[in-house]
Protein backbone atom coordinates (compact mmCIF):
# COMPACT_ATOMS: atom_id res chain seq x y z
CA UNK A 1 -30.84 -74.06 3.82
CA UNK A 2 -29.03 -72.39 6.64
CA UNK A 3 -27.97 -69.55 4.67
CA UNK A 4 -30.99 -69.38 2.76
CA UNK A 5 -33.18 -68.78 6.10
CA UNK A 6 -30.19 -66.26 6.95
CA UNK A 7 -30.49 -64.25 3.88
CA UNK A 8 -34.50 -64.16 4.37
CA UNK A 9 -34.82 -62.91 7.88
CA UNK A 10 -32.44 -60.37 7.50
CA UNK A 11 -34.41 -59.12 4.63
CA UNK A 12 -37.35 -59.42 6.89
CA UNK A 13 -36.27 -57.94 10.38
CA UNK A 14 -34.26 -54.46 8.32
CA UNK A 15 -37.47 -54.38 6.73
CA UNK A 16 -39.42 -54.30 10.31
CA UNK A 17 -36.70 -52.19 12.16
CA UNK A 18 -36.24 -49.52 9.70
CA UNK A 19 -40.21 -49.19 9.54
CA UNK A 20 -41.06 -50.05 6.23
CA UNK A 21 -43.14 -53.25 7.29
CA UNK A 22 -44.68 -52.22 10.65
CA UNK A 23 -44.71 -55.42 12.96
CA UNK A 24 -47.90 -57.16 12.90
CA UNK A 25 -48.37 -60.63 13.67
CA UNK A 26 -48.58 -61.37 9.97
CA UNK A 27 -44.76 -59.65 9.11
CA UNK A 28 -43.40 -61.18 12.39
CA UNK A 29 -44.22 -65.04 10.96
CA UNK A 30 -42.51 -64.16 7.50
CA UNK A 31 -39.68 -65.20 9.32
CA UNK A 32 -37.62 -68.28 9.78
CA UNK A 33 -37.78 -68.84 13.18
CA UNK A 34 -38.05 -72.34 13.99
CA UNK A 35 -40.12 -72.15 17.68
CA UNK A 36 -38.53 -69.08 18.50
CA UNK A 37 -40.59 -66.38 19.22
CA UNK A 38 -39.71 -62.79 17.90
CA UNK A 39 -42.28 -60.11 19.59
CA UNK A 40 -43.51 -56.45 18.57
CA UNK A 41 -41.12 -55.57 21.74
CA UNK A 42 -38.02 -57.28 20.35
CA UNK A 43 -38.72 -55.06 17.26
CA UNK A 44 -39.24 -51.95 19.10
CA UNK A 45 -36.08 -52.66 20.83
CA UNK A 46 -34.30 -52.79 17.96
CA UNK A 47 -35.29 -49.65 16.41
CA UNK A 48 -33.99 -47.92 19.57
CA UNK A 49 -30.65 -49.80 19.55
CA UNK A 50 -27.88 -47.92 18.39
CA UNK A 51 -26.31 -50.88 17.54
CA UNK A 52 -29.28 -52.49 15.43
CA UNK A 53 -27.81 -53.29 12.28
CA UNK A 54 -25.18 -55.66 13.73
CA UNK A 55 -28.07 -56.76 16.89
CA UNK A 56 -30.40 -57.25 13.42
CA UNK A 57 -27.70 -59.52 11.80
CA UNK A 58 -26.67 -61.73 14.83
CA UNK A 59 -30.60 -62.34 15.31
CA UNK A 60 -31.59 -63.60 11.70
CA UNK A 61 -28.54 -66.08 12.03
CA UNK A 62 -29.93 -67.18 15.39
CA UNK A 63 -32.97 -67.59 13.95
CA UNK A 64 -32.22 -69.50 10.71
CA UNK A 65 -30.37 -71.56 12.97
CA UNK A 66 -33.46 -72.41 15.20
CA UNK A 67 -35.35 -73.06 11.84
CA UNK A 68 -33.11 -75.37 10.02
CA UNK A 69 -32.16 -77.50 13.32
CA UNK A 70 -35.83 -78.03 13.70
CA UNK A 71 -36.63 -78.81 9.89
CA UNK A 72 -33.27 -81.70 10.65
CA UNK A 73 -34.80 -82.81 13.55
CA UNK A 74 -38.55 -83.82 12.20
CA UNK A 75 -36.98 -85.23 8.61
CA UNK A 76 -35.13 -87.50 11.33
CA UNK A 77 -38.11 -87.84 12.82
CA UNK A 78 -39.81 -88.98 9.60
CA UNK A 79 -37.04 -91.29 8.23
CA UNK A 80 -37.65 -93.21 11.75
CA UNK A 81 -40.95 -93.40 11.51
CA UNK A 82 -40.70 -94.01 7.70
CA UNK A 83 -38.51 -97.22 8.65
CA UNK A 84 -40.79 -98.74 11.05
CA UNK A 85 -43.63 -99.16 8.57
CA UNK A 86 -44.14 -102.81 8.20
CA UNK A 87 -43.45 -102.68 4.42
CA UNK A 88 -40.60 -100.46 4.43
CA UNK A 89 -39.09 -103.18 7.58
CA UNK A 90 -39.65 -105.64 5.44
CA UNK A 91 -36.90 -104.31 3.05
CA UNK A 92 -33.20 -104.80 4.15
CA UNK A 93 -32.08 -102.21 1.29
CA UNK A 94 -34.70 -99.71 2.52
CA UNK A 95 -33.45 -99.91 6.09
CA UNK A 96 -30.12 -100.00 5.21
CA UNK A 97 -30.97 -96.83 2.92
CA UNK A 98 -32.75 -95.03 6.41
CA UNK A 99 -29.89 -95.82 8.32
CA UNK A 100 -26.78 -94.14 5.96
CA UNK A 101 -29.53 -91.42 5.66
CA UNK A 102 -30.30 -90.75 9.40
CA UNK A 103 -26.33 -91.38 10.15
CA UNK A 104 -25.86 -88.52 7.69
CA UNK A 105 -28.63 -86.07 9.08
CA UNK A 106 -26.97 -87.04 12.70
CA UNK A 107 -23.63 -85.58 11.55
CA UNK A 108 -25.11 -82.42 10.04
CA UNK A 109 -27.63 -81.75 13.18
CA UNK A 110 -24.10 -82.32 15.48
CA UNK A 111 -22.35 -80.10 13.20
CA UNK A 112 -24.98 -77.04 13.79
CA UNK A 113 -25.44 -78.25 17.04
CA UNK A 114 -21.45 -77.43 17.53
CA UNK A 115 -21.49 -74.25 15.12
CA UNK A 116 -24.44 -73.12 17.49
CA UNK A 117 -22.43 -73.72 20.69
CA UNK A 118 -19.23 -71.76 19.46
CA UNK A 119 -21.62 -68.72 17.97
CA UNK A 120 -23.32 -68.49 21.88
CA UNK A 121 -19.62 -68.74 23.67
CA UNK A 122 -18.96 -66.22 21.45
CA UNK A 123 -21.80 -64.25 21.93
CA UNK A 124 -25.08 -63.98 24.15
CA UNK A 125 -27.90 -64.56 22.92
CA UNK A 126 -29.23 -61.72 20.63
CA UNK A 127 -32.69 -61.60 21.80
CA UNK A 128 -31.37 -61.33 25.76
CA UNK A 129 -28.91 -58.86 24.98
CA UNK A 130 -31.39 -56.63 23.23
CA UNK A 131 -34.44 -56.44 25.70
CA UNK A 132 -31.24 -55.92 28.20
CA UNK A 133 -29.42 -53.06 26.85
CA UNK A 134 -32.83 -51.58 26.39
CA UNK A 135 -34.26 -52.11 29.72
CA UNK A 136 -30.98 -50.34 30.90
CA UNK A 137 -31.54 -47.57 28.36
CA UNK A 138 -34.51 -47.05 29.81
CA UNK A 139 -33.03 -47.36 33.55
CA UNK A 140 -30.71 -45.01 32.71
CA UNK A 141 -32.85 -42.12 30.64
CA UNK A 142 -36.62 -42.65 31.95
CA UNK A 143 -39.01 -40.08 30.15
CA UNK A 144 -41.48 -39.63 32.43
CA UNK A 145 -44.59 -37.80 30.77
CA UNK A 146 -45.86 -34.74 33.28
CA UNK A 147 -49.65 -34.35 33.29
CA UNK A 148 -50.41 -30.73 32.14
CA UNK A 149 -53.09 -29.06 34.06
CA UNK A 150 -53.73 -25.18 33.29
CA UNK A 151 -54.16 -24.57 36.91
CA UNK A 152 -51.03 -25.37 37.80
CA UNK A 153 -49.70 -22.95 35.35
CA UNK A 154 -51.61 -19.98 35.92
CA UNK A 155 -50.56 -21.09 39.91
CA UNK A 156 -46.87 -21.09 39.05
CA UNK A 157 -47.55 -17.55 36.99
CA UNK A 158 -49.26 -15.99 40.16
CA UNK A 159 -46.51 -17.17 42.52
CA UNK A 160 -43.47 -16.19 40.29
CA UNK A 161 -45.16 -12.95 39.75
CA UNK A 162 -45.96 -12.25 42.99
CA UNK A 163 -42.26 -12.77 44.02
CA UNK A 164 -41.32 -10.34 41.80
CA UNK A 165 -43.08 -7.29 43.20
């Protein structure tokens, strides 16, 4: 499933940050996200990176991790639930059957849980480090946009030409 979600929004997000989908709200849900949130701005960030591919790949695992932990946690949710239906408690061999089953989703959702843990000491999270590195970009090469008025101009043409005579 992990990898599956993986494979999917990376298709998705080097389909948004190259341009060919633009990023609506309706091409930002294609993606696996889990409740994670991924934003027009997180896009548009992206597409400025110089980095993006590997920015792009880090963030489609983070997000397919997000998913799948969440998908774990509500069929947990359900197998509990499930097991406290009166007709289902009723039944040592369906309890017992819940149980081994809930044990087993338990050790998976630890295992991501630990895999999740190594991937952030490894690395910040993608999302943080990419509004970051372009809120610096932006610190550090601001485009400011100059109203043009032709009075001004035909000012600065007087003045320069009257310095010249």
């Amino acid at each position: 499933m992990l990898e599956t979600h993986t494979k999917t929004n990376t298709e998705q997000l080097m389909k948004l940050v190259s341009g060919t989908e633009k990023p609506t709200r309706a091409n930002l849900t294609k993606l696996k996200t889990g409740s994670l949130a991924v934003t027009q701005g997180v896009i548009q960030a992206l597409q400025r990176d110089l980095d993006r591919a590997a920015l792009t790949a880090r963030l489609a695992g983070e997000l397919a991790m997000s998913e799948t932990i969440e998908t774990a946690l509500l069929m947990r949710r359900m197998l509990i639930t499930g097991m406290s239906e009166p007709n289902a408690a009723a039944q040592s061999e369906a309890l017992a059957e819940g149980d081994r089953r809930i044990t087993a989703l338990d050790r998976e959702i630890n295992a991501l849980k630990n895999e999740m843990e190594l991937k952030q000491a490894l690395s910040r999270n993608s999302i943080l480090t990419i509004i970051e590195r372009d809120t610096q970009r932006i610190h550090a090469h601001p485009q400011k946009q100059v109203a043009d008025s032709q009075d001004a101009r035909f000012s600065q043409l007087e003045s320069s030409n009257q310095v010249r005579r």
